[in-house]
PDB file of N, CA and C in Angstrom:
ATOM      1  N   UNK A   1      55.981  28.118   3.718  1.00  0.00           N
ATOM      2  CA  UNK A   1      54.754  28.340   4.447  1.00  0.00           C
ATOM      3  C   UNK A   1      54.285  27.062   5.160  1.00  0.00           C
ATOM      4  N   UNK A   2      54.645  26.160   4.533  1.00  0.00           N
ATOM      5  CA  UNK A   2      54.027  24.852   5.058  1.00  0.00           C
ATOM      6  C   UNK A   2      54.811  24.498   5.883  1.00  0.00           C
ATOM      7  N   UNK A   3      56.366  24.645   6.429  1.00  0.00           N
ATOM      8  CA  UNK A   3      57.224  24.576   7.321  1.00  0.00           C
ATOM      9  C   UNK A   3      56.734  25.230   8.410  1.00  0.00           C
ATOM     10  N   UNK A   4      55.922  27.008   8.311  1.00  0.00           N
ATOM     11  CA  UNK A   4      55.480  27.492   9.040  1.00  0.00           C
ATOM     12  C   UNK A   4      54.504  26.967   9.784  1.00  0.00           C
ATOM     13  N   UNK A   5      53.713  26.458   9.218  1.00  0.00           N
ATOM     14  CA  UNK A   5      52.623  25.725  10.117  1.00  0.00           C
ATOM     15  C   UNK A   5      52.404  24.330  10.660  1.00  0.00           C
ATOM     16  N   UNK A   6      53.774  23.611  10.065  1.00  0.00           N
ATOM     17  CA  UNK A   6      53.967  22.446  11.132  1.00  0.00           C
ATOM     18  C   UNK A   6      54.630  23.095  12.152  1.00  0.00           C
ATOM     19  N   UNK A   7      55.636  23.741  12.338  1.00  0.00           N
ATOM     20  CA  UNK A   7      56.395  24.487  12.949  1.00  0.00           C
ATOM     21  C   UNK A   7      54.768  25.132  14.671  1.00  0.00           C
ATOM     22  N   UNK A   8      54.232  25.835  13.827  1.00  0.00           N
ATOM     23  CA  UNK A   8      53.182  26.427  14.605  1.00  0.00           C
ATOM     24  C   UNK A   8      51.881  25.303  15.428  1.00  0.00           C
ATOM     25  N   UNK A   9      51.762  23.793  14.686  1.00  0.00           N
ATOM     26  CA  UNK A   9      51.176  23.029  15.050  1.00  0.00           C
ATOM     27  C   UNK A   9      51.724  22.329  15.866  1.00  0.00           C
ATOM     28  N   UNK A  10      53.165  21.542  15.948  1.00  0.00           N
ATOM     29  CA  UNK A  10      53.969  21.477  16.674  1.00  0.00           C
ATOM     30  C   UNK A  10      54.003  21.971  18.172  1.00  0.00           C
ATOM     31  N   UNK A  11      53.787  23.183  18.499  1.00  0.00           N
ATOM     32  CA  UNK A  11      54.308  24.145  19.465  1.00  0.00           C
ATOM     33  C   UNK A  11      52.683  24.133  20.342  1.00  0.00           C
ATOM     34  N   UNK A  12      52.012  24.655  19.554  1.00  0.00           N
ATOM     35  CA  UNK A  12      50.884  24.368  19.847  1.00  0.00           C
ATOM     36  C   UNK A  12      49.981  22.727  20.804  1.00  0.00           C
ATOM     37  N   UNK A  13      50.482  22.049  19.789  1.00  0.00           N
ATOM     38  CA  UNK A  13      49.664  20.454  20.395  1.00  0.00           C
ATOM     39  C   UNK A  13      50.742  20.496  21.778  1.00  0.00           C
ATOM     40  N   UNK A  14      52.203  20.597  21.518  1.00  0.00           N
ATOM     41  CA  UNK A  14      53.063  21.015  22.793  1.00  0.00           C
ATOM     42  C   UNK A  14      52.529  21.417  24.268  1.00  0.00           C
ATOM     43  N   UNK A  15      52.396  22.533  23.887  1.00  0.00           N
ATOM     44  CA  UNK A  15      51.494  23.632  25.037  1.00  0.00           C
ATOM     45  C   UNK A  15      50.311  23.475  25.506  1.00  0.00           C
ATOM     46  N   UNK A  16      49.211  22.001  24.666  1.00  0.00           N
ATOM     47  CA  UNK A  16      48.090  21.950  25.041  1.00  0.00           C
ATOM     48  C   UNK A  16      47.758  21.235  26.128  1.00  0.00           C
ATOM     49  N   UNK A  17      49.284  20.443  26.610  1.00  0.00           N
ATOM     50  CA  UNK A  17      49.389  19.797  27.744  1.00  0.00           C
ATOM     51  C   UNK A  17      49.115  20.403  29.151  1.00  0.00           C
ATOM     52  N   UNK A  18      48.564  20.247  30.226  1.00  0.00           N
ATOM     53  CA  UNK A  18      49.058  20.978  31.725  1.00  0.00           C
ATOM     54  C   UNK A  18      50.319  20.921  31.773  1.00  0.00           C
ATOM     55  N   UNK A  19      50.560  19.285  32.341  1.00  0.00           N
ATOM     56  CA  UNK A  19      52.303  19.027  32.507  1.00  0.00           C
ATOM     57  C   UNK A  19      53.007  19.645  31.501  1.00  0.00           C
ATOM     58  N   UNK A  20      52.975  19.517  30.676  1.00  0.00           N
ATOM     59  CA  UNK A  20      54.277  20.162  29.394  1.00  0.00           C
ATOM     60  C   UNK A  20      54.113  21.777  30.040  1.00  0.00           C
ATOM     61  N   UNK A  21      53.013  22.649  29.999  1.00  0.00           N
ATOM     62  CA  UNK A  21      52.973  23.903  30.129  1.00  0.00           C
ATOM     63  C   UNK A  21      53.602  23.992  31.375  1.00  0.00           C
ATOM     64  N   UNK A  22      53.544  22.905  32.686  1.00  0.00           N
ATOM     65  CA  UNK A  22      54.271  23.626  33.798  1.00  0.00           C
ATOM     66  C   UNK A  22      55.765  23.297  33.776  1.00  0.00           C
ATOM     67  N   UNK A  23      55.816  21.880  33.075  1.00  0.00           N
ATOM     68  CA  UNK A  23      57.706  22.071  32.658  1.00  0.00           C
ATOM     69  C   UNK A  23      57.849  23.381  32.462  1.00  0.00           C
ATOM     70  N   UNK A  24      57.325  24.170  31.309  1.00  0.00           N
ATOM     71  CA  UNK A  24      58.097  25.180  29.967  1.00  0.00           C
ATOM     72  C   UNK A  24      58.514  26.131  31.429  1.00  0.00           C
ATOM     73  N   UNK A  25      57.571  26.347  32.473  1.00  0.00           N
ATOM     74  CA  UNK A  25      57.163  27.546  33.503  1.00  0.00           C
ATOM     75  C   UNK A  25      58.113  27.406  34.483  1.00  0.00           C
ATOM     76  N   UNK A  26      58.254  25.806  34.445  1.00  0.00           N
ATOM     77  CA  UNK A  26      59.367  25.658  35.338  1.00  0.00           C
ATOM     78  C   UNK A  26      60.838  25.878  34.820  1.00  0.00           C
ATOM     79  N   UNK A  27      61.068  25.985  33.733  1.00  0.00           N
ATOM     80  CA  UNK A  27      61.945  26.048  32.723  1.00  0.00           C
ATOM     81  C   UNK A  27      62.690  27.366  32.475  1.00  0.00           C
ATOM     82  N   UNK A  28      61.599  28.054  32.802  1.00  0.00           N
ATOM     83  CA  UNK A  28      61.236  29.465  32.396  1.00  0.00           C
ATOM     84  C   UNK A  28      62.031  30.028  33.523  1.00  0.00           C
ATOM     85  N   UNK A  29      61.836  29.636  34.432  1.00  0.00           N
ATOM     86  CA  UNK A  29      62.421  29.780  35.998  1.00  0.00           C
ATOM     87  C   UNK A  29      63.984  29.644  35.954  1.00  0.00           C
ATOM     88  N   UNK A  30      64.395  28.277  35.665  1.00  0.00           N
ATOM     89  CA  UNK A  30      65.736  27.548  36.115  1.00  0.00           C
ATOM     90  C   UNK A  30      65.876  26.536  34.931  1.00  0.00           C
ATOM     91  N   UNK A  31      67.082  26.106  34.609  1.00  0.00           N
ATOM     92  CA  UNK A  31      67.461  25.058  33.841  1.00  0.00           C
ATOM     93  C   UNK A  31      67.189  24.030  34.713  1.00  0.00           C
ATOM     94  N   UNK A  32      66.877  22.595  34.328  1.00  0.00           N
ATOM     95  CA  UNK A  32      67.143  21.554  35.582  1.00  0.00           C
ATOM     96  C   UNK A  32      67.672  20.246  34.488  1.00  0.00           C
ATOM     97  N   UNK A  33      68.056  19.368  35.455  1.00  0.00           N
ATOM     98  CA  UNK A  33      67.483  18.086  34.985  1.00  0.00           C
ATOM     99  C   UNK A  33      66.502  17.103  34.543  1.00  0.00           C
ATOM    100  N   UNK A  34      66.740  16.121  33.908  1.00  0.00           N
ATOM    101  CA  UNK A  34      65.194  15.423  33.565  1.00  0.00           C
ATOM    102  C   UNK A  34      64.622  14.899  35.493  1.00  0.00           C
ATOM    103  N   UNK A  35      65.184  14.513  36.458  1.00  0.00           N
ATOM    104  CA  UNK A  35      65.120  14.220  37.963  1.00  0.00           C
ATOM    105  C   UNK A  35      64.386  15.216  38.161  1.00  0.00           C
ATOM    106  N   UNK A  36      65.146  16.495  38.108  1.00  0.00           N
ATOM    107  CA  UNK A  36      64.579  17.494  39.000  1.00  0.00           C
ATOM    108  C   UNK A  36      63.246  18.414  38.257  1.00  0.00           C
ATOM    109  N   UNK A  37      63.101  17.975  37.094  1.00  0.00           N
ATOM    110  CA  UNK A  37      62.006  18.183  36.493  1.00  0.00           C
ATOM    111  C   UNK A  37      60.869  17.758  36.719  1.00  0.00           C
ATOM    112  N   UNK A  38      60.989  16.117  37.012  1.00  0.00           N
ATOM    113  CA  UNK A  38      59.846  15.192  38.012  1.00  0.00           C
ATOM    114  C   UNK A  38      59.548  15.222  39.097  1.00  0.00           C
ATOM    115  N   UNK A  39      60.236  16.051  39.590  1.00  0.00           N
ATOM    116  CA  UNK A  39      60.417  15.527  40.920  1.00  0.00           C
ATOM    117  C   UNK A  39      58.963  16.236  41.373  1.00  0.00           C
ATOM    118  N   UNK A  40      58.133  17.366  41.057  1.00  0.00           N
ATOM    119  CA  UNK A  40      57.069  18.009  41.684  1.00  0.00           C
ATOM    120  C   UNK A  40      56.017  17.034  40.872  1.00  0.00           C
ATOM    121  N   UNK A  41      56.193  16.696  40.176  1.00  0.00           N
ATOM    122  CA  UNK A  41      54.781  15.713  39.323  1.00  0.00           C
ATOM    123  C   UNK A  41      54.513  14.383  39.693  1.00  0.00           C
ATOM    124  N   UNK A  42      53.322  13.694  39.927  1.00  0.00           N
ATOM    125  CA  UNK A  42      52.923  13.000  40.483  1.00  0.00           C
ATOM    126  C   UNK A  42      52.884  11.593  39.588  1.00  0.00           C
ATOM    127  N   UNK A  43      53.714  12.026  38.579  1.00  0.00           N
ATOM    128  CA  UNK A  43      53.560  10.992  37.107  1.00  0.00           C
ATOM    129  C   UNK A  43      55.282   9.990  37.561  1.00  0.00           C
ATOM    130  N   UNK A  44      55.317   9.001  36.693  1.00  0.00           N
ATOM    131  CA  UNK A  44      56.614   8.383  36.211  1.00  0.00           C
ATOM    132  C   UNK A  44      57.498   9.234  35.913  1.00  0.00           C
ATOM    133  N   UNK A  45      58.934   9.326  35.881  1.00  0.00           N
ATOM    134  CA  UNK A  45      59.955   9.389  35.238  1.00  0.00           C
ATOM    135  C   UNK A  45      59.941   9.018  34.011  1.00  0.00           C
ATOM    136  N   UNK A  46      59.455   7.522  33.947  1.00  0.00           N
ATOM    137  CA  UNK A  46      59.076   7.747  32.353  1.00  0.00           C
ATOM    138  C   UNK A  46      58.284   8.022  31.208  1.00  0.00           C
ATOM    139  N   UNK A  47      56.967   8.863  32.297  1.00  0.00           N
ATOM    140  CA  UNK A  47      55.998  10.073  31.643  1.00  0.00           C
ATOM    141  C   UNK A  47      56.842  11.224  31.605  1.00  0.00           C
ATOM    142  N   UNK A  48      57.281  11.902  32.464  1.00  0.00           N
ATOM    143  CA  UNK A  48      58.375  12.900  32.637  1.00  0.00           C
ATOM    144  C   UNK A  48      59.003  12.499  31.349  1.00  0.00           C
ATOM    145  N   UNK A  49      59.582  12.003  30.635  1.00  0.00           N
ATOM    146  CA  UNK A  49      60.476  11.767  29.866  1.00  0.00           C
ATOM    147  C   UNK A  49      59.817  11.657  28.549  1.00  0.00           C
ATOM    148  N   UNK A  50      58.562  11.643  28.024  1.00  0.00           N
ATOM    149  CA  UNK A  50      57.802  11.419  27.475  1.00  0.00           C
ATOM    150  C   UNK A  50      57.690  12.763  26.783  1.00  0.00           C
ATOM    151  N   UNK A  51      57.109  13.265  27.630  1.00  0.00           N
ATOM    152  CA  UNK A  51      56.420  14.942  27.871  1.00  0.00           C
ATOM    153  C   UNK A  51      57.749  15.887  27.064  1.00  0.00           C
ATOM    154  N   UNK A  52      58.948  15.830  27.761  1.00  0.00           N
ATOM    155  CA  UNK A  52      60.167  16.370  27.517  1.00  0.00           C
ATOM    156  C   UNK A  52      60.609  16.217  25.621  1.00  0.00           C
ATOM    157  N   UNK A  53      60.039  14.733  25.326  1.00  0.00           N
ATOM    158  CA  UNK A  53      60.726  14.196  23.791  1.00  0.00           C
ATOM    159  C   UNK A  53      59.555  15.397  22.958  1.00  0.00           C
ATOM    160  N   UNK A  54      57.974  15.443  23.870  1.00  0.00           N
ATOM    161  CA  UNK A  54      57.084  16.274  23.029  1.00  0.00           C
ATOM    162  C   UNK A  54      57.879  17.398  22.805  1.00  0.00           C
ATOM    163  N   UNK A  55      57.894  17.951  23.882  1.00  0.00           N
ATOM    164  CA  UNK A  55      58.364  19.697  23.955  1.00  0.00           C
ATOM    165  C   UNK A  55      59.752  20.124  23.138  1.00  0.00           C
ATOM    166  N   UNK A  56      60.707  18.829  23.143  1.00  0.00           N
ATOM    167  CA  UNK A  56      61.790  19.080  22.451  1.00  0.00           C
ATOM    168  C   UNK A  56      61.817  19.015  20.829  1.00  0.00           C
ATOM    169  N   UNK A  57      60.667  17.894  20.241  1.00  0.00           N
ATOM    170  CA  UNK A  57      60.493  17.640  19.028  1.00  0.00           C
ATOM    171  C   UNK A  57      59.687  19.061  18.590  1.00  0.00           C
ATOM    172  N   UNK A  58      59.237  19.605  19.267  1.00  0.00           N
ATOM    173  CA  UNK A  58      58.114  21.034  19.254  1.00  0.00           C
ATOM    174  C   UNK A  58      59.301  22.065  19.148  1.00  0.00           C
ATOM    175  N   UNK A  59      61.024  22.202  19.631  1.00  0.00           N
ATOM    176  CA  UNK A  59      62.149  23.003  19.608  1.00  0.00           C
ATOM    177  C   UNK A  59      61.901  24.033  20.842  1.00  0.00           C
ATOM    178  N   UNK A  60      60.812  23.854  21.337  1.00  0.00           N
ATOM    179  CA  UNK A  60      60.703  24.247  23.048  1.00  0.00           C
ATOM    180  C   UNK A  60      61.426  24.183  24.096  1.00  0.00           C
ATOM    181  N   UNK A  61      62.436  23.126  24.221  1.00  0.00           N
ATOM    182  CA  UNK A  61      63.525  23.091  24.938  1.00  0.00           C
ATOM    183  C   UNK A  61      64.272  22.659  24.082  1.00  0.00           C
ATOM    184  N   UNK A  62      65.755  22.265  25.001  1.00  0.00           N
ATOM    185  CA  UNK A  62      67.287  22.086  24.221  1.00  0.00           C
ATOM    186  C   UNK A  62      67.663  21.318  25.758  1.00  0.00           C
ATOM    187  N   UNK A  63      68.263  19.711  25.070  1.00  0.00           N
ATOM    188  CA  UNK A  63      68.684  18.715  26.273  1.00  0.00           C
ATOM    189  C   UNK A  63      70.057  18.925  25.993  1.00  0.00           C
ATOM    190  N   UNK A  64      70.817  18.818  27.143  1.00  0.00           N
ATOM    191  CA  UNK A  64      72.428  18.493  27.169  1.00  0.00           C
ATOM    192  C   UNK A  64      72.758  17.667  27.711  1.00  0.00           C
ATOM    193  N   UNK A  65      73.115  16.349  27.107  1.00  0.00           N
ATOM    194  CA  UNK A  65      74.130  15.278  28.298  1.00  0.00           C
ATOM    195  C   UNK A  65      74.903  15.335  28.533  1.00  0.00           C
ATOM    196  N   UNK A  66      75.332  15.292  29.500  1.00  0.00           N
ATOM    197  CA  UNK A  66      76.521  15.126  30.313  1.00  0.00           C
ATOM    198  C   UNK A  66      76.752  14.049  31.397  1.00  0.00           C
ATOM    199  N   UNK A  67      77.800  13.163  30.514  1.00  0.00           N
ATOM    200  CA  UNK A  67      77.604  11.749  31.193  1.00  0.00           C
ATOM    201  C   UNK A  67      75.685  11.581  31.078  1.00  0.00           C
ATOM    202  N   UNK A  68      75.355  10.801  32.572  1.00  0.00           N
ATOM    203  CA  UNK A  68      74.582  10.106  32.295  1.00  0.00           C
ATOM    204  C   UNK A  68      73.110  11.008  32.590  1.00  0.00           C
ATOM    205  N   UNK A  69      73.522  12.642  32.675  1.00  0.00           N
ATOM    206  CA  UNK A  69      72.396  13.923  33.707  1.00  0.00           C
ATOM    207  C   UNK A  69      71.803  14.336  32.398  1.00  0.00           C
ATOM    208  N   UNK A  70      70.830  14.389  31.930  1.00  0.00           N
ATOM    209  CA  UNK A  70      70.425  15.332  30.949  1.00  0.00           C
ATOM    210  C   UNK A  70      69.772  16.493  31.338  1.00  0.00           C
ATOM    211  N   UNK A  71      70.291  17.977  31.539  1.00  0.00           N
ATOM    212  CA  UNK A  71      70.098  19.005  31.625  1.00  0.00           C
ATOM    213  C   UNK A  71      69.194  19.848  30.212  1.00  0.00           C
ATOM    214  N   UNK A  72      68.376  20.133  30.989  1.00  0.00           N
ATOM    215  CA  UNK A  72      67.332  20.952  30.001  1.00  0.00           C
ATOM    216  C   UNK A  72      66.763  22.163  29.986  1.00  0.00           C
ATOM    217  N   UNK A  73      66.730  22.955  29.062  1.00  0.00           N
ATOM    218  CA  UNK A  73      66.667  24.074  29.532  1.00  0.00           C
ATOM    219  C   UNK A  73      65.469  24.766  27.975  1.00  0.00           C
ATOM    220  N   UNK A  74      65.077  26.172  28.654  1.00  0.00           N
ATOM    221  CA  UNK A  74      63.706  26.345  27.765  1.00  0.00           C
ATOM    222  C   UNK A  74      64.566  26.773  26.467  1.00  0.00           C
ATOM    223  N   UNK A  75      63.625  26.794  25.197  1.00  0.00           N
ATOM    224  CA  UNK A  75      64.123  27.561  23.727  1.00  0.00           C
ATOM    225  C   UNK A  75      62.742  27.935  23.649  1.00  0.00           C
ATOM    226  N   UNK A  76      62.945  29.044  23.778  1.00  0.00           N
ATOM    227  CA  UNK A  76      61.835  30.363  23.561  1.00  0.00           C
ATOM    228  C   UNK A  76      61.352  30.644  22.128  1.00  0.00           C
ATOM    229  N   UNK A  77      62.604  30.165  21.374  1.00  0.00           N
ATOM    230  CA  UNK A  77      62.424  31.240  20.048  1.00  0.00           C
ATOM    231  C   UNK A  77      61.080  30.911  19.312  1.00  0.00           C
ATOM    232  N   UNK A  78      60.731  29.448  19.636  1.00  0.00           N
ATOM    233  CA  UNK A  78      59.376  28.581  19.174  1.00  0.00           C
ATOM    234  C   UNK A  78      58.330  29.320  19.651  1.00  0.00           C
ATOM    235  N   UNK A  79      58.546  29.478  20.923  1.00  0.00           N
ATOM    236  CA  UNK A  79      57.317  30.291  21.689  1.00  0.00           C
ATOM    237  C   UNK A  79      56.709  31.334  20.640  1.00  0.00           C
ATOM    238  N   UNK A  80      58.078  32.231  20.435  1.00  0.00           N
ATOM    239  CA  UNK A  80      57.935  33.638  19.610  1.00  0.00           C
ATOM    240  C   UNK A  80      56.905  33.449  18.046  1.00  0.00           C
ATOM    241  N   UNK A  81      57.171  32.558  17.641  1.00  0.00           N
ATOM    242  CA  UNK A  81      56.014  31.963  16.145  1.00  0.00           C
ATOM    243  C   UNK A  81      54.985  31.782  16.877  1.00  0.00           C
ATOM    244  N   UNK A  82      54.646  31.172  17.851  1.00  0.00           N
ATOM    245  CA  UNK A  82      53.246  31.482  18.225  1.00  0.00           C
ATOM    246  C   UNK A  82      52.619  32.553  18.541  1.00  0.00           C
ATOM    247  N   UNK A  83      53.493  33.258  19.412  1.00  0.00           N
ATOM    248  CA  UNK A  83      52.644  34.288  20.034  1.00  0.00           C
ATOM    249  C   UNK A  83      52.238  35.573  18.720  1.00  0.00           C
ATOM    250  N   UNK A  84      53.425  35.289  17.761  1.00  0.00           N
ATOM    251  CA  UNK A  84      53.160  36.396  16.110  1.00  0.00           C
ATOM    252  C   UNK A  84      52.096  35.911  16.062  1.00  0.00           C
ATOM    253  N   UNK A  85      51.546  34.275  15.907  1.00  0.00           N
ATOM    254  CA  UNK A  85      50.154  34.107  15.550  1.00  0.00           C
ATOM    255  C   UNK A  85      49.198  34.652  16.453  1.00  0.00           C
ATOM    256  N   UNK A  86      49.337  34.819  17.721  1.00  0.00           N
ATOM    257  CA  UNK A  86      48.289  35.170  18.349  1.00  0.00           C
ATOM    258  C   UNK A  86      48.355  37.010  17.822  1.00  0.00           C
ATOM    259  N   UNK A  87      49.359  37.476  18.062  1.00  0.00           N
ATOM    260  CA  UNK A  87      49.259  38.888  17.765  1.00  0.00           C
ATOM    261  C   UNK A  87      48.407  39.247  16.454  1.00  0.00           C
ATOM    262  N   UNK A  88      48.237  38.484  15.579  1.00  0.00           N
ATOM    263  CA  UNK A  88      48.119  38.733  14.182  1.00  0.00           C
ATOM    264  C   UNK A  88      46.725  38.927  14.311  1.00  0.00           C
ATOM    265  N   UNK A  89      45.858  37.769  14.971  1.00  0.00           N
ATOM    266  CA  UNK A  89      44.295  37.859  15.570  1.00  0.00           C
ATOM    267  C   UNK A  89      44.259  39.115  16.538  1.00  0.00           C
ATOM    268  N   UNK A  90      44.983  39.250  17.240  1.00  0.00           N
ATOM    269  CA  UNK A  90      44.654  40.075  18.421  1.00  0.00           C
ATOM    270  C   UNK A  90      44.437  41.286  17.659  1.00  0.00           C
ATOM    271  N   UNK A  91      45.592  42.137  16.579  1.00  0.00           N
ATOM    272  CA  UNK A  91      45.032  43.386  15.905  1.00  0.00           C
ATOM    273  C   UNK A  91      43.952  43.046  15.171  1.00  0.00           C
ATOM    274  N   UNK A  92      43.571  41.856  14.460  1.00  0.00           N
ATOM    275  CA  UNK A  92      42.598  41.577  13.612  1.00  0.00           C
ATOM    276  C   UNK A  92      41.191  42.156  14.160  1.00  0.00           C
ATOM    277  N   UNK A  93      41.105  41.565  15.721  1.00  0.00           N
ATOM    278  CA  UNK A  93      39.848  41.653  16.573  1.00  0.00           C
ATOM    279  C   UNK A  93      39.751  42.805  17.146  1.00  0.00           C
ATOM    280  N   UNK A  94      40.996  43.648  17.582  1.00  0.00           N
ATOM    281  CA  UNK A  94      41.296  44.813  18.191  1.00  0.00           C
ATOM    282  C   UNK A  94      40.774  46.063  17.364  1.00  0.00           C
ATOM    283  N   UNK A  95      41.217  45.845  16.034  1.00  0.00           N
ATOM    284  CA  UNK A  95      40.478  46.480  14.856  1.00  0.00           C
ATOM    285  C   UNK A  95      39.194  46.723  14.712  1.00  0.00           C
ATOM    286  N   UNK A  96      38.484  45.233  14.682  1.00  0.00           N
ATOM    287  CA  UNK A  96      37.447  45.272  14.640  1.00  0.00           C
ATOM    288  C   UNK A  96      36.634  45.877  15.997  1.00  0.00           C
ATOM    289  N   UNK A  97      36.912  45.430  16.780  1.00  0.00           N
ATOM    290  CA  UNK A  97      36.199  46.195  18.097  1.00  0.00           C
ATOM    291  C   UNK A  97      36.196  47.543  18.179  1.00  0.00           C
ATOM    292  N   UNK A  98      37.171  48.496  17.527  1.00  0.00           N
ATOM    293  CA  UNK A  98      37.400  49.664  17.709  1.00  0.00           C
ATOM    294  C   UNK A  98      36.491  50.616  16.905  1.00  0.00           C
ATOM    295  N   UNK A  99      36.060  49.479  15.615  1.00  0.00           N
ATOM    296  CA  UNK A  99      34.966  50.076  14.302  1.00  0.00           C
ATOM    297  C   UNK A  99      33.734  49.736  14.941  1.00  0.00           C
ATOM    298  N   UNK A 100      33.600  49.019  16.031  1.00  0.00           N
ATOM    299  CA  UNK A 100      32.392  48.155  16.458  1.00  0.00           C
ATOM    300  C   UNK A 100      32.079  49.704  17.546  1.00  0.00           C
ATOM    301  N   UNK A 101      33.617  49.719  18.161  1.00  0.00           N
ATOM    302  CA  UNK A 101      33.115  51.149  19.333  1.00  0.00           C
ATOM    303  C   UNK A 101      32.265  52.231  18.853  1.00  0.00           C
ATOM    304  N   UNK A 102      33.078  52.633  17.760  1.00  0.00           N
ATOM    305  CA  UNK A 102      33.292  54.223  17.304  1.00  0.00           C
ATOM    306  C   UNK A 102      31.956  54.150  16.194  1.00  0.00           C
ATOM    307  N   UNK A 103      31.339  52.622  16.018  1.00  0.00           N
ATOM    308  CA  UNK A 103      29.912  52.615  15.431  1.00  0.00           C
ATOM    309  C   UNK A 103      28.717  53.186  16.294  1.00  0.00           C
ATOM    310  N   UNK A 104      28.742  52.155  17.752  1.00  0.00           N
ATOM    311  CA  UNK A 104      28.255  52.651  18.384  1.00  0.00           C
ATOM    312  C   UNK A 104      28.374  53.809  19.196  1.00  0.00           C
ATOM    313  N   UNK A 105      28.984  54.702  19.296  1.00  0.00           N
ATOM    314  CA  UNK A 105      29.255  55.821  19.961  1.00  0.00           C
ATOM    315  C   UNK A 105      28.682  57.078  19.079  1.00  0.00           C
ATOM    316  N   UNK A 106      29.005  57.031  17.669  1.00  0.00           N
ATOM    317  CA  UNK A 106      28.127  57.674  16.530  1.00  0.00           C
ATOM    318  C   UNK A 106      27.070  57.678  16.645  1.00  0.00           C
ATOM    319  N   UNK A 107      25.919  56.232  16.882  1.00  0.00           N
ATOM    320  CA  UNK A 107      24.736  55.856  16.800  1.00  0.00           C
ATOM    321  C   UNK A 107      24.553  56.797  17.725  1.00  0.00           C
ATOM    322  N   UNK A 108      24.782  56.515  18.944  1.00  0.00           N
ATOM    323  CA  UNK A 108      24.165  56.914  20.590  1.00  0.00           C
ATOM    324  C   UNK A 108      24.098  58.606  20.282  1.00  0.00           C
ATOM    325  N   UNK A 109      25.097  59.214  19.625  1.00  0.00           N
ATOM    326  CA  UNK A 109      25.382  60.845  19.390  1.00  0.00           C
ATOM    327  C   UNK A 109      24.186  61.149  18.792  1.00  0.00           C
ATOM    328  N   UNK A 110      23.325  60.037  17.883  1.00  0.00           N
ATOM    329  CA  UNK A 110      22.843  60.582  16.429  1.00  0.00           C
ATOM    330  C   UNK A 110      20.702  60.788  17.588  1.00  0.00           C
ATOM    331  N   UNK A 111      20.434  61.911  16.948  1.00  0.00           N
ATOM    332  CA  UNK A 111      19.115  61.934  17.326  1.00  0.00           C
ATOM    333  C   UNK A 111      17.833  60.806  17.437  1.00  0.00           C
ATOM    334  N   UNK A 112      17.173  60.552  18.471  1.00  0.00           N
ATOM    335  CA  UNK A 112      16.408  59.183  17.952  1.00  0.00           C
ATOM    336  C   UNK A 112      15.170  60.023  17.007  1.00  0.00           C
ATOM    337  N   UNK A 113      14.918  59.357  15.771  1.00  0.00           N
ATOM    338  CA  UNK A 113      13.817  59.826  15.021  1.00  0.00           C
ATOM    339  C   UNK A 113      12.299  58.965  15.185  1.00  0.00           C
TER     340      UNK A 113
END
């Protein structure tokens, strides 16, 4: 369990970035290089490179060298533990809203005394 939620904190502090979130998007798109990854951001190469060690230590992407190009490309499967967490709230609240509806919809039916 406690694997689970570094795992989930991880991914999270990850994603709380702009830049990191538009890598993943750009990622999401096309494999690239660490170059062609920078190349739209207005930062260093060696912020670019920074950002990349976050997202990879998070298991968000997967680097390949070859020779001296490091090609990078997205790993989703991290994504997927988060979004279970979000799902888990979403029926939690979905639930509740639905007892919250079908409260008030009773009320409104019921005669005013």
């Amino acid at each position: 369990m406690v694997e689970y939620h570094r795992d989930l904190d991880a991914v999270f502090a990850a994603v709380a970035d702009p830049t990191r979130r538009a890598i993943l998007a750009a990622l999401a798109r096309k494999a690239a290089t660490v170059t062609q990854i920078a190349k739209p951001f207005p930062v260093s190469l060696n912020a670019i490179s920074k950002h990349l060690m976050v997202l990879e230590r998070a298991g968000l992407i997967r680097r390949k060298v070859t020779g001296r190009q490091h090609h990078c490309s997205i790993e989703a499967k991290r994504l997927q533990v988060a979004a279970a967490w979000f799902d888990h709230y979403r029926m939690f609240w979905e639930e509740r809203l639905d007892s919250l509806e079908r409260h008030l919809v009773a009320r409104r039916k019921r005669p005013h005394s």
